[in-house]
C-alpha atoms as a PDB file:
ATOM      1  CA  UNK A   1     -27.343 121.702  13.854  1.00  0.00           C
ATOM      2  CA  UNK A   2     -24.952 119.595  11.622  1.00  0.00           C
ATOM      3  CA  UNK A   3     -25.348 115.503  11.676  1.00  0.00           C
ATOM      4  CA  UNK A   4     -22.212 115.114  13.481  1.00  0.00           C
ATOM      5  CA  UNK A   5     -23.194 116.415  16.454  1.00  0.00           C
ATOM      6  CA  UNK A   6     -26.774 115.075  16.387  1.00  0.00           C
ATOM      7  CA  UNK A   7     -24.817 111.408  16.170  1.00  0.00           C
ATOM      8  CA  UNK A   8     -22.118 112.368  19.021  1.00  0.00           C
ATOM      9  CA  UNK A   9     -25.689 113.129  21.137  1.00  0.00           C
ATOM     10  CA  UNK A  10     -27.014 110.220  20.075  1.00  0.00           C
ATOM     11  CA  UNK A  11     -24.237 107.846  21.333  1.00  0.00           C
ATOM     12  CA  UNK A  12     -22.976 110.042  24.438  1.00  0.00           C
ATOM     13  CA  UNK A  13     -25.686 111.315  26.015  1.00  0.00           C
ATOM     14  CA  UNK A  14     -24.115 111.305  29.355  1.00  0.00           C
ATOM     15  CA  UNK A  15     -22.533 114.885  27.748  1.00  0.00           C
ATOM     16  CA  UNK A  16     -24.640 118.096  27.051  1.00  0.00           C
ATOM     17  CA  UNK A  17     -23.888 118.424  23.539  1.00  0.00           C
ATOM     18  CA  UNK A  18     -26.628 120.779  22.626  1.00  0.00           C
ATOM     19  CA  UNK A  19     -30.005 122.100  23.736  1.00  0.00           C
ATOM     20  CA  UNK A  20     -33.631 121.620  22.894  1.00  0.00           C
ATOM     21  CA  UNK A  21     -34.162 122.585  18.857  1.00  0.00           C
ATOM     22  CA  UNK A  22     -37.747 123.240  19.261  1.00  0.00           C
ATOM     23  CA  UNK A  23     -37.091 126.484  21.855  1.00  0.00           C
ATOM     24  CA  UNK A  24     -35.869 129.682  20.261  1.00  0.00           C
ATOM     25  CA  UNK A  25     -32.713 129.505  22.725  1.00  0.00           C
ATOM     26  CA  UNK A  26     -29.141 129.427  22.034  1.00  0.00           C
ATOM     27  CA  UNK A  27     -25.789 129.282  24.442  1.00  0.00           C
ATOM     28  CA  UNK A  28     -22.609 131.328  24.182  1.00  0.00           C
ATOM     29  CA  UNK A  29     -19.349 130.096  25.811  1.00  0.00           C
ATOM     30  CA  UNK A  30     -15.779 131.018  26.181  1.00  0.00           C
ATOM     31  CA  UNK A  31     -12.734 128.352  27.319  1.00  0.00           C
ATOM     32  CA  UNK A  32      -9.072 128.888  28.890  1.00  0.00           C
ATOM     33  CA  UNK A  33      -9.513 132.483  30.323  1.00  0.00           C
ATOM     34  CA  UNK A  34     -10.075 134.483  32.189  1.00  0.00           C
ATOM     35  CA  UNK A  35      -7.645 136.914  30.768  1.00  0.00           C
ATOM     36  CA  UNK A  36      -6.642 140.187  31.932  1.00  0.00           C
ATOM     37  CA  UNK A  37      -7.321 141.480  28.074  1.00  0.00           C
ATOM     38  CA  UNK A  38     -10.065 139.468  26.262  1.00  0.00           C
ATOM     39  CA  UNK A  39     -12.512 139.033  29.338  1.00  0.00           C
ATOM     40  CA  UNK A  40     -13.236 142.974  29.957  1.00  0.00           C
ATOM     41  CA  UNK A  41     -13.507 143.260  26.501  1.00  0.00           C
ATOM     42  CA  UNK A  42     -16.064 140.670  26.420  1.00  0.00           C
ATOM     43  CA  UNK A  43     -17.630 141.413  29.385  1.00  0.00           C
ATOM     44  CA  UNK A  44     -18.364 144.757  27.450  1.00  0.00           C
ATOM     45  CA  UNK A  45     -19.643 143.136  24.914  1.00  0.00           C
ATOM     46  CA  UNK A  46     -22.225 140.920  26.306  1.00  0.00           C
ATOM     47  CA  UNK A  47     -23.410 144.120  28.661  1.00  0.00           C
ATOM     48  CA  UNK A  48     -23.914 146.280  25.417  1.00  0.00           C
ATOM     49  CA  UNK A  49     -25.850 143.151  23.799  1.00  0.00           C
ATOM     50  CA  UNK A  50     -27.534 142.365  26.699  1.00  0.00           C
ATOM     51  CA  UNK A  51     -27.141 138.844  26.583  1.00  0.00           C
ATOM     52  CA  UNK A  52     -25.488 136.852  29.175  1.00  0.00           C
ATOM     53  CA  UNK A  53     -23.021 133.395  28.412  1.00  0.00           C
ATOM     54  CA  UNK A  54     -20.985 131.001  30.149  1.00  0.00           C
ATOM     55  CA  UNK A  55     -17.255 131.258  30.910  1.00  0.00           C
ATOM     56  CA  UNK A  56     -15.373 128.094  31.240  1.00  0.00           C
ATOM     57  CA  UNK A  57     -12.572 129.080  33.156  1.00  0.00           C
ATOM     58  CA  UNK A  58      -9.012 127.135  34.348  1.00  0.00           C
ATOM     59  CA  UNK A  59      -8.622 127.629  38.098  1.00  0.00           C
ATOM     60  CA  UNK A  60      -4.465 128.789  37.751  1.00  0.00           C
ATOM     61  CA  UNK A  61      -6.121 131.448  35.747  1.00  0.00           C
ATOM     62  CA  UNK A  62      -8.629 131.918  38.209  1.00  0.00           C
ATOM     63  CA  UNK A  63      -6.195 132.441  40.724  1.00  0.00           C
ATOM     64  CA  UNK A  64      -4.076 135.294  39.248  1.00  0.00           C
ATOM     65  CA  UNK A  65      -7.300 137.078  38.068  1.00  0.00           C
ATOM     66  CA  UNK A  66     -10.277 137.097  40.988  1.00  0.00           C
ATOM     67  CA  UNK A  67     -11.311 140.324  39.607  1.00  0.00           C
ATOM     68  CA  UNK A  68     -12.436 138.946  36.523  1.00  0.00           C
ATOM     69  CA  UNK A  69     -14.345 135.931  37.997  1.00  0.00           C
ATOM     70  CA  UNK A  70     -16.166 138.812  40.384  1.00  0.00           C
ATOM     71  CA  UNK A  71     -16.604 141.104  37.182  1.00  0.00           C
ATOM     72  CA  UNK A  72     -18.595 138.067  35.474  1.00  0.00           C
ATOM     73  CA  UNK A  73     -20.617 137.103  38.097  1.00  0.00           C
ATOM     74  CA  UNK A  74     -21.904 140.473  38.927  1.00  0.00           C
ATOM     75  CA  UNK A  75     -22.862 140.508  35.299  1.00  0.00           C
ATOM     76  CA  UNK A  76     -24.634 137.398  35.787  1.00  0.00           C
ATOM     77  CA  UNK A  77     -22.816 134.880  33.461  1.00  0.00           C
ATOM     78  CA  UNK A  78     -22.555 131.314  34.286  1.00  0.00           C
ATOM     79  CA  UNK A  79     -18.933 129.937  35.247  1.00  0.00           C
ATOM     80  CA  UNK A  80     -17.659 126.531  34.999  1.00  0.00           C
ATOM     81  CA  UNK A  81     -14.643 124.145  35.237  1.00  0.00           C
ATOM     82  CA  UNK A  82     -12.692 124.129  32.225  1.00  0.00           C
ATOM     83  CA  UNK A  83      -9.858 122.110  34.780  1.00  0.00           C
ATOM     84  CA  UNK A  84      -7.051 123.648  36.640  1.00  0.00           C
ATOM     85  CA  UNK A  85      -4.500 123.442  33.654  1.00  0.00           C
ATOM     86  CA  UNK A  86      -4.727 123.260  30.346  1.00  0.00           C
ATOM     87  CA  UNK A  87      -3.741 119.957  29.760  1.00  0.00           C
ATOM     88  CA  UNK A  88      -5.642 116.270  28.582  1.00  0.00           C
ATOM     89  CA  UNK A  89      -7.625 114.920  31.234  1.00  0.00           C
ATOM     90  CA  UNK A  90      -6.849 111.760  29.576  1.00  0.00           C
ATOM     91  CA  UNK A  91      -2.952 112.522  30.664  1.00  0.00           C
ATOM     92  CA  UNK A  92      -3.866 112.823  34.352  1.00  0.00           C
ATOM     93  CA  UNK A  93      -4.856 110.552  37.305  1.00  0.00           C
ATOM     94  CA  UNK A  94      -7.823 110.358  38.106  1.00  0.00           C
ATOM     95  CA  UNK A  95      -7.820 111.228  41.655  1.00  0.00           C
ATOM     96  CA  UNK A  96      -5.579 114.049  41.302  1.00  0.00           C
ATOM     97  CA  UNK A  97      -7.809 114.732  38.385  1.00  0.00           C
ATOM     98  CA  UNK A  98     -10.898 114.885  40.900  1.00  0.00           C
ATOM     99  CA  UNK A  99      -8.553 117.378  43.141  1.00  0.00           C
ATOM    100  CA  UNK A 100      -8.115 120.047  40.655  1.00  0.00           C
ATOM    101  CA  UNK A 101     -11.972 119.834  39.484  1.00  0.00           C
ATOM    102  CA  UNK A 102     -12.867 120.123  43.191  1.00  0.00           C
ATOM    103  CA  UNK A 103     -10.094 123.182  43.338  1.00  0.00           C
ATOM    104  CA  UNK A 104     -10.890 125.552  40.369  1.00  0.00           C
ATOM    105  CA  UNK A 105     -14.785 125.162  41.481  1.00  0.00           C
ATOM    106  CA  UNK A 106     -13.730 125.954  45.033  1.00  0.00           C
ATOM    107  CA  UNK A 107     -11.861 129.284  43.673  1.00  0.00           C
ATOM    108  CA  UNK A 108     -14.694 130.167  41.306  1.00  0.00           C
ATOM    109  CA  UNK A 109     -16.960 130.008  44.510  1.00  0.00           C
ATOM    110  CA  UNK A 110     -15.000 131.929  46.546  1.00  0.00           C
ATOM    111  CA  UNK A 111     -14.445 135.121  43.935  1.00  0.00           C
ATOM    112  CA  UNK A 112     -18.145 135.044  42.551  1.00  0.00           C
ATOM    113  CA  UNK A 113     -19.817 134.175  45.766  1.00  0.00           C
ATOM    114  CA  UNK A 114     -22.059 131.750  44.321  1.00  0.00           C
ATOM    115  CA  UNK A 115     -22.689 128.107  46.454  1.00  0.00           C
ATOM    116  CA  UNK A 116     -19.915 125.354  45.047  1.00  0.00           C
ATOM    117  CA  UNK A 117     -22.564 123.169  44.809  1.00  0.00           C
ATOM    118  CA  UNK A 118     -24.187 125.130  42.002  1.00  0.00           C
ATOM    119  CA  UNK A 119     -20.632 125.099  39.777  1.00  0.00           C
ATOM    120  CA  UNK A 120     -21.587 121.620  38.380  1.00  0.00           C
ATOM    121  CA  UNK A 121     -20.572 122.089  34.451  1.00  0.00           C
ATOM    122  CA  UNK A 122     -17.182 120.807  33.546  1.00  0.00           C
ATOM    123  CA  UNK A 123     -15.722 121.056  29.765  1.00  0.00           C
ATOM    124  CA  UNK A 124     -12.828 119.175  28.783  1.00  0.00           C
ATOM    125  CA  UNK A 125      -9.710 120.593  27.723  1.00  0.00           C
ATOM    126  CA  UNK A 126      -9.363 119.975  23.439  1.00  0.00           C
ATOM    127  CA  UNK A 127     -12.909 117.638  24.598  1.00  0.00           C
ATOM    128  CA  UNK A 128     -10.882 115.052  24.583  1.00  0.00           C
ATOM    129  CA  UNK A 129     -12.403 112.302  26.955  1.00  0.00           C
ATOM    130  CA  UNK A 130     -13.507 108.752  27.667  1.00  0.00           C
ATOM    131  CA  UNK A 131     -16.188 106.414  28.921  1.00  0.00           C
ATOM    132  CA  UNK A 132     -14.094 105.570  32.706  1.00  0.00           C
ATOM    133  CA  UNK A 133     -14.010 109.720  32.780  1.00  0.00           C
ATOM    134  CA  UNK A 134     -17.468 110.571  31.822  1.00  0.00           C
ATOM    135  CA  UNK A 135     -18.295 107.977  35.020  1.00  0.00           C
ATOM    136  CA  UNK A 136     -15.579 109.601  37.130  1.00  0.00           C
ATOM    137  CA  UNK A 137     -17.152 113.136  36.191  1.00  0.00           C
ATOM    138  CA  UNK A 138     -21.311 112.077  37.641  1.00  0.00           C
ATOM    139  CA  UNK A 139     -19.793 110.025  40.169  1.00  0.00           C
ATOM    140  CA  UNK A 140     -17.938 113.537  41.533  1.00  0.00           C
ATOM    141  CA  UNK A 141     -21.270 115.257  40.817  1.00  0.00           C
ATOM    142  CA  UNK A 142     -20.216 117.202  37.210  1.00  0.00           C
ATOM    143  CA  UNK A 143     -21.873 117.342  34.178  1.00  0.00           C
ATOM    144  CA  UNK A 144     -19.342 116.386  31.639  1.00  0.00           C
ATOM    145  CA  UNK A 145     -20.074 119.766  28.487  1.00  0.00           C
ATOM    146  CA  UNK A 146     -18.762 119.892  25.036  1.00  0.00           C
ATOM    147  CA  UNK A 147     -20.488 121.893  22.314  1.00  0.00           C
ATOM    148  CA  UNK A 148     -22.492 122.102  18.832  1.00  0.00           C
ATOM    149  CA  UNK A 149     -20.083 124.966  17.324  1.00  0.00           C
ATOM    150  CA  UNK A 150     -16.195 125.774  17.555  1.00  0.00           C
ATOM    151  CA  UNK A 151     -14.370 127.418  14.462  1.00  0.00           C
ATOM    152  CA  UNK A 152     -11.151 127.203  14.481  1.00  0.00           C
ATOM    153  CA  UNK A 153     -11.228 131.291  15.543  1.00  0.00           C
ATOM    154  CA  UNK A 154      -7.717 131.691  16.237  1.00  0.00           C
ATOM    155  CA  UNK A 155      -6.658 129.867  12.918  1.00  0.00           C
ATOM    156  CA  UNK A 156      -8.284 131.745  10.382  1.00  0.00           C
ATOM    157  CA  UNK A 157      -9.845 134.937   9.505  1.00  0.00           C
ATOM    158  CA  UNK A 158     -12.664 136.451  11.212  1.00  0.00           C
ATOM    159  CA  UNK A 159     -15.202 136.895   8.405  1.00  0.00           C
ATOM    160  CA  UNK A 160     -14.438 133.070   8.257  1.00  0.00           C
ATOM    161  CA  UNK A 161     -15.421 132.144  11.927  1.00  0.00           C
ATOM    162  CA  UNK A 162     -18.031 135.211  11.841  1.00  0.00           C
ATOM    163  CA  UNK A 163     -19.560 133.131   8.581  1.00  0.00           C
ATOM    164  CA  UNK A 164     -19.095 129.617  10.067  1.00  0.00           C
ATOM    165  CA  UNK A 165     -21.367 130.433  13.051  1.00  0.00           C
ATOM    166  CA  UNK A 166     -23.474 132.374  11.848  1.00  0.00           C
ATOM    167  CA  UNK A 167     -24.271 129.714   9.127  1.00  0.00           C
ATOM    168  CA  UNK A 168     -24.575 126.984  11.805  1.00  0.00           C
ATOM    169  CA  UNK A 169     -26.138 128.121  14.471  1.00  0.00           C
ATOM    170  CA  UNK A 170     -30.023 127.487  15.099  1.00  0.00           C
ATOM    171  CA  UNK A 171     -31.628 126.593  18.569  1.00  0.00           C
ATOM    172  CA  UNK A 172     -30.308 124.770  20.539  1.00  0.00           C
ATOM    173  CA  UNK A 173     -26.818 125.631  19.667  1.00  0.00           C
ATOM    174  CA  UNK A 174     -24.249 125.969  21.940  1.00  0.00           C
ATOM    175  CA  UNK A 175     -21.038 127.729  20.590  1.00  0.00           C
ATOM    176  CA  UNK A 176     -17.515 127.426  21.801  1.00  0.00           C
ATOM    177  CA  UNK A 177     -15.146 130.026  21.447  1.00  0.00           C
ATOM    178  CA  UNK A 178     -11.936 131.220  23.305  1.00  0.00           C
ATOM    179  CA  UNK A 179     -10.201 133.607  25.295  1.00  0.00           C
ATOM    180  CA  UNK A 180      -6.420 133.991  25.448  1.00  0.00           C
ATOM    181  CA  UNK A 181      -5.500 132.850  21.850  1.00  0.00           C
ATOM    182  CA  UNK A 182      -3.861 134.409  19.111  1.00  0.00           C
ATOM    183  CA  UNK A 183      -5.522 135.494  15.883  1.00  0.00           C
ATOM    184  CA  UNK A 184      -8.964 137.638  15.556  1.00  0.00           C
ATOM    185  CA  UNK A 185      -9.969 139.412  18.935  1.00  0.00           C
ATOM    186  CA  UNK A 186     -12.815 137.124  20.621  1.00  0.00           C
ATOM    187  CA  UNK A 187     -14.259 140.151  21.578  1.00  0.00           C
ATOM    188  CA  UNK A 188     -14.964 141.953  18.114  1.00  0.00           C
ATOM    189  CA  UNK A 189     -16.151 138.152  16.880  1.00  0.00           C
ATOM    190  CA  UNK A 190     -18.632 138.013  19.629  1.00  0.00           C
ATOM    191  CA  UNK A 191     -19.676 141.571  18.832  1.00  0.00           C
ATOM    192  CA  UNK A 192     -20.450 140.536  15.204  1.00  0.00           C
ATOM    193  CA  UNK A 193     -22.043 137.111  16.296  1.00  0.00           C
ATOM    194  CA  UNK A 194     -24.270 138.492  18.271  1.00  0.00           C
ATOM    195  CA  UNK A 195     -25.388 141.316  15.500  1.00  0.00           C
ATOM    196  CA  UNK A 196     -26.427 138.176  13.204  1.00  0.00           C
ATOM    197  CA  UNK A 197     -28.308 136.241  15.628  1.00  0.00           C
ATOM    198  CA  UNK A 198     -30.161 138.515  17.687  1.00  0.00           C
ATOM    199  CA  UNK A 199     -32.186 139.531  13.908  1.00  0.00           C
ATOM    200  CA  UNK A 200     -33.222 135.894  13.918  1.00  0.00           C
ATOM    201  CA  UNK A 201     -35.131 135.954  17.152  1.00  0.00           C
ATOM    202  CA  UNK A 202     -33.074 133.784  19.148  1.00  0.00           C
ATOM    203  CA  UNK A 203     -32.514 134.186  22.419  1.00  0.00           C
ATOM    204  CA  UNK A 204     -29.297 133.365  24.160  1.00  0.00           C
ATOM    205  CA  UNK A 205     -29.025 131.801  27.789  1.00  0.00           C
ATOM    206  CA  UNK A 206     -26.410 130.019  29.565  1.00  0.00           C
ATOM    207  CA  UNK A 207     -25.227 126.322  29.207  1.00  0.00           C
ATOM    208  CA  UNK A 208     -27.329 125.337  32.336  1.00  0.00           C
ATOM    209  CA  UNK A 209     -30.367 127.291  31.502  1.00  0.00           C
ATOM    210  CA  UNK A 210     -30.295 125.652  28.058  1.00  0.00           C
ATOM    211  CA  UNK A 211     -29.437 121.890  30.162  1.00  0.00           C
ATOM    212  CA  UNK A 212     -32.380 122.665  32.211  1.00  0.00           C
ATOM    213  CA  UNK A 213     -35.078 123.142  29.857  1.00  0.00           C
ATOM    214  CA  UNK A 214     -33.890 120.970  27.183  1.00  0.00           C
ATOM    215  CA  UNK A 215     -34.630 117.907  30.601  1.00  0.00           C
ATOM    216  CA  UNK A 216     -38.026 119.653  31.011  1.00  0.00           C
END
């Protein structure tokens, strides 16, 4: 795990940054989808791998694509709030801010059939964010998520990102990547990902599995 997200843990721990680096356990998520090309191809993925991961959805996109959300529960992934739009949180109110949260958890609910209640994990878009939000997010009953590992996927080559993660990632890593961007498929970089890590022993969960037993 690099230093700078060891010192971001350090002095935010309201946010799940990472898990526990003594357990043999590491978390695989996906923002801005879903999307009608890069989620199936994912979903495939993760089935042939076996592993499961945690899609951090926007409820717009959630709306024109219930299929997918049922798709990735019945595969057993965790979802969460990524927000209803793409956009800042630090650019919207606050109440209307609380609105959409309390919306794109509502429509993840209703297509996966899972309890509200249990969608709790929120990740801000770009992670921007700031001390009056991280109390806005507990006070509305989410846990505010960022992440240990994002390459810049859709910027570079894939043997790049592919390298990048692969270097980086030990437990207790949780590792952001994305759906609906241009630049390598998200699909064949999870495929290789996976291929890497899986030799080492670790074993990957979702972000509240890895919350859960980091608290334990």
């Amino acid at each position: 795990m690099n230093d700078a997200t060891r010192l971001l843990d350090r002095h935010f721990p309201e946010i799940f940054w990472m898990g526990d680096q003594s357990r043999l356990q590491i978390a695989l998520s996906y923002d801005d989808g879903p999307h009608p090309d890069d989620t199936p191809a994912l979903l495939e993925v993760l089935h042939r791998h076996r592993v499961v991961a945690t899609f951090s959805w926007l409820g717009e996109r959630v709306k024109a694509h219930p299929e997918l959300v049922q798709a990735a529960a019945a595969a057993g992934h965790q979802l969460m709030v990524h927000g209803y739009r793409h956009r800042s949180f630090l650019l919207e109110n606050q109440m209307a801010l609380h609105g959409m949260l309390d919306e794109t958890r509502d429509l993840l609910a209703k297509y996966s059939g899972r309890d509200p209640a249990m969608i709790t994990s929120v990740r801000p878009p770009f992670g921007h964010f700031s001390a009056s939000l991280i109390q806005a997010f507990h006070a509305w009953g989410y846990q505010p998520v960022l992440g240990s590992i994002m390459p810049v996927h859709w910027m570079q080559p894939a043997a790049l990102s592919i390298r990048q993660v692969v270097a980086q990632a030990d437990a207790g890593a949780l590792i952001v990547l994305h759906e609906a961007l241009a630049g390598p498929s998200v699909a064949t970089l999870t495929d290789a990902i996976l291929s890497a890590l899986t030799l080492r022993g670790l074993e990957f969960v979702t972000i509240d599995t890895l919350r859960q037993n980091r608290q334990r």
